[in-house]
Protein backbone atom coordinates (compact mmCIF):
# COMPACT_ATOMS: atom_id res chain seq x y z
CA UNK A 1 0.00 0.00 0.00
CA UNK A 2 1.64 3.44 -1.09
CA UNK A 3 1.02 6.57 1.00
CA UNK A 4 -2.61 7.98 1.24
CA UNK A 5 -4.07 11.22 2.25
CA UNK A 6 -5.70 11.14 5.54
CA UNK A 7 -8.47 13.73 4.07
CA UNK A 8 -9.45 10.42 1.77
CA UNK A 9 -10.05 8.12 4.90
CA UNK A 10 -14.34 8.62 4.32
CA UNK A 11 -17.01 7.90 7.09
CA UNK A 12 -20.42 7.28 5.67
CA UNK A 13 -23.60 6.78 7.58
CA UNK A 14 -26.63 4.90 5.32
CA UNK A 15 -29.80 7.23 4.57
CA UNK A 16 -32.26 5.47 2.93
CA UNK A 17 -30.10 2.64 0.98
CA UNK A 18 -27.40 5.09 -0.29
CA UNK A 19 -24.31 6.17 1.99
CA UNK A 20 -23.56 9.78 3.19
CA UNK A 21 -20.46 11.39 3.87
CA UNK A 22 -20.64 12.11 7.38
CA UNK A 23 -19.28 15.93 7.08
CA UNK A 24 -17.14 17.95 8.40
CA UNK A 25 -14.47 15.35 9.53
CA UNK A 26 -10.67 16.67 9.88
CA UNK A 27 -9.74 13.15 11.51
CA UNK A 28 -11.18 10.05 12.10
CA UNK A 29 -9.74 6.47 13.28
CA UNK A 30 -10.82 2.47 12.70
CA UNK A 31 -9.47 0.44 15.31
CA UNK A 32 -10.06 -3.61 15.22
CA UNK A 33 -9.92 -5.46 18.55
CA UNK A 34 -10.11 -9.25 19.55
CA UNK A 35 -10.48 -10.66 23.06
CA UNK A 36 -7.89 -13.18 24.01
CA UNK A 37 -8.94 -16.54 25.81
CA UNK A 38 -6.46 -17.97 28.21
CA UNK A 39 -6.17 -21.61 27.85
CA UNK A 40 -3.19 -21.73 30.03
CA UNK A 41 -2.65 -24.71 32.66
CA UNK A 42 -0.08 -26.57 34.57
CA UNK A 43 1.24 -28.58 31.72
CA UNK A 44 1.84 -25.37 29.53
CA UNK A 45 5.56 -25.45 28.15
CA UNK A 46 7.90 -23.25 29.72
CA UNK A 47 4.47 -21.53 31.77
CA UNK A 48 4.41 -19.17 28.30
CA UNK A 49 0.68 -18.54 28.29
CA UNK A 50 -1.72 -20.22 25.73
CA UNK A 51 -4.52 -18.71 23.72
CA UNK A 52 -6.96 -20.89 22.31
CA UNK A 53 -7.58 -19.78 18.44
CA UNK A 54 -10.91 -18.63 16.59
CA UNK A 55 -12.43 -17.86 19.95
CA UNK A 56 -13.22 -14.69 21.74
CA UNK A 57 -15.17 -11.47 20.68
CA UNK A 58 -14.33 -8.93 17.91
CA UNK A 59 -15.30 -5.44 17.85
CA UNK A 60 -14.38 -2.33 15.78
CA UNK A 61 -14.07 0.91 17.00
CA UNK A 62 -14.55 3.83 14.70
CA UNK A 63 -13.59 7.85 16.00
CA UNK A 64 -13.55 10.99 14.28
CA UNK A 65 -13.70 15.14 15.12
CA UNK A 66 -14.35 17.65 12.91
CA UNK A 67 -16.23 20.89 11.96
CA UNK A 68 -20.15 20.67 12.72
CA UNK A 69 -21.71 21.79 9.40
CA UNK A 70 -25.06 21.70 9.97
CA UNK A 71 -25.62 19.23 6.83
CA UNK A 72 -27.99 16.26 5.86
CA UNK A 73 -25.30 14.05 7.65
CA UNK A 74 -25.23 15.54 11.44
CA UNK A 75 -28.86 15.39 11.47
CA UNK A 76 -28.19 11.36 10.40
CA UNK A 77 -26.06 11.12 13.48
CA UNK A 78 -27.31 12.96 16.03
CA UNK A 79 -30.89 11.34 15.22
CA UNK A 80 -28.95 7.99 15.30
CA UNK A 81 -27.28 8.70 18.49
CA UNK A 82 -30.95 9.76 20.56
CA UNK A 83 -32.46 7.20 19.28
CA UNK A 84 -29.93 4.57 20.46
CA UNK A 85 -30.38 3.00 16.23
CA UNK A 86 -27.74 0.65 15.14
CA UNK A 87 -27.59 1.36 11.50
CA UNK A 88 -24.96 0.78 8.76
CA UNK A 89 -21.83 2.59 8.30
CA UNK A 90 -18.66 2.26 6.04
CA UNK A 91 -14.83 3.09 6.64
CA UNK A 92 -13.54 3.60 3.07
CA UNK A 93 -9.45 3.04 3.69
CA UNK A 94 -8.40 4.66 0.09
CA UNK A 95 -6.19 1.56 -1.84
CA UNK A 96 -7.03 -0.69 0.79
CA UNK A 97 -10.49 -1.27 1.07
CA UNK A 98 -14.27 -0.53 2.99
CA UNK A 99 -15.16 -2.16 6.21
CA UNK A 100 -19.35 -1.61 6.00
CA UNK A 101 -21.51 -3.02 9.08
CA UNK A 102 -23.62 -1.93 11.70
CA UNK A 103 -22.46 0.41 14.11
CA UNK A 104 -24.23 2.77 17.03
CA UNK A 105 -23.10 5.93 17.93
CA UNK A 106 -21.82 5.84 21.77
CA UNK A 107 -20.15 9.30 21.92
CA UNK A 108 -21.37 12.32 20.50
CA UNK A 109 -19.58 15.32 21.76
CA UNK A 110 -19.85 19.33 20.83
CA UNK A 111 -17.38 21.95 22.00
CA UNK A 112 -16.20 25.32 20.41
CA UNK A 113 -14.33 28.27 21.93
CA UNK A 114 -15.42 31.99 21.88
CA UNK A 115 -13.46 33.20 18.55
CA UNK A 116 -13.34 29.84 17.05
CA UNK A 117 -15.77 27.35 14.91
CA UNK A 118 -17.93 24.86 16.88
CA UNK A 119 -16.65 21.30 16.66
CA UNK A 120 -17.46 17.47 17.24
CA UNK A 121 -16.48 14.52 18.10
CA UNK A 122 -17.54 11.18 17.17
CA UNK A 123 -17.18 7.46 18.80
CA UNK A 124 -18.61 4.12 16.83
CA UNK A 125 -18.63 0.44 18.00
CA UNK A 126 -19.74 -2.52 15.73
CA UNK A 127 -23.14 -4.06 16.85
CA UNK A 128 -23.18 -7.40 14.28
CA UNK A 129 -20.80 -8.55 11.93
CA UNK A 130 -18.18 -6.71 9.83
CA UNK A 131 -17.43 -7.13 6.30
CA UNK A 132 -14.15 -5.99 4.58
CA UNK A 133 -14.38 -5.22 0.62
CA UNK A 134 -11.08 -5.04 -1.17
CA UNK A 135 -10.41 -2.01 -3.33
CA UNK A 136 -10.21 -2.37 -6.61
């Protein structure tokens, strides 16, 4: 994978069948985790800890802050986040790929200062199974 622009990392949100841009973004992050099961016991070699494959829970984490823009999009999201709705998002990775799934919105955060532009913040976590779609 050659070097990418960070500006073409894309969060959409689904509205109807078709996937918005969630606006305003200046960063945004896709983090995979896996939960570990310890399998070790007295007859492990050498007492080096065992994990026992394939088992365990996944989970993806998705992050971002930005501009609030008053678009289509942040009324997507914050309707999605007071609702509690687990709805379908994708994390386009430019030359790598799109991770698309549910996801519900667990952080939703607003701040601005006095002479500067209001901004937000953003926290995902997968609700169902993830699928990964190469890029072409």
């Amino acid at each position: 994978m050659v070097v990418q622009k960070g500006k073409d990392l894309l969060l959409k949100i689904a509205d109807g069948g078709v996937y918005v841009t969630v606006a305003g973004l200046r960063s945004k992050k896709l983090s995979f985790n896996a939960e570990t099961v310890d399998v070790t016991d007295a007859d492990s070699a050498g007492r080096w800890r065992e994990l026992l494959a394939g088992a365990g829970a996944q989970r993806a984490s998705v992050s971002g802050a930005g501009l609030f823009k008053d678009q289509s999009s942040d009324a997507l999201v914050r309707a999605a986040f007071f609702s509690g709705a687990i709805l379908s998002w994708q994390v386009i990775i430019p030359a790598f790929g799109t991770v698309s799934g549910p996801f519900q919105v667990t952080a939703l955060d607003y701040s601005g200062d006095h002479s500067g532009e209001l901004k937000f913040e953003i926290a995902l976590e997968s609700a169902g199974e993830l699928s990964f779609g190469a890029a072409a």
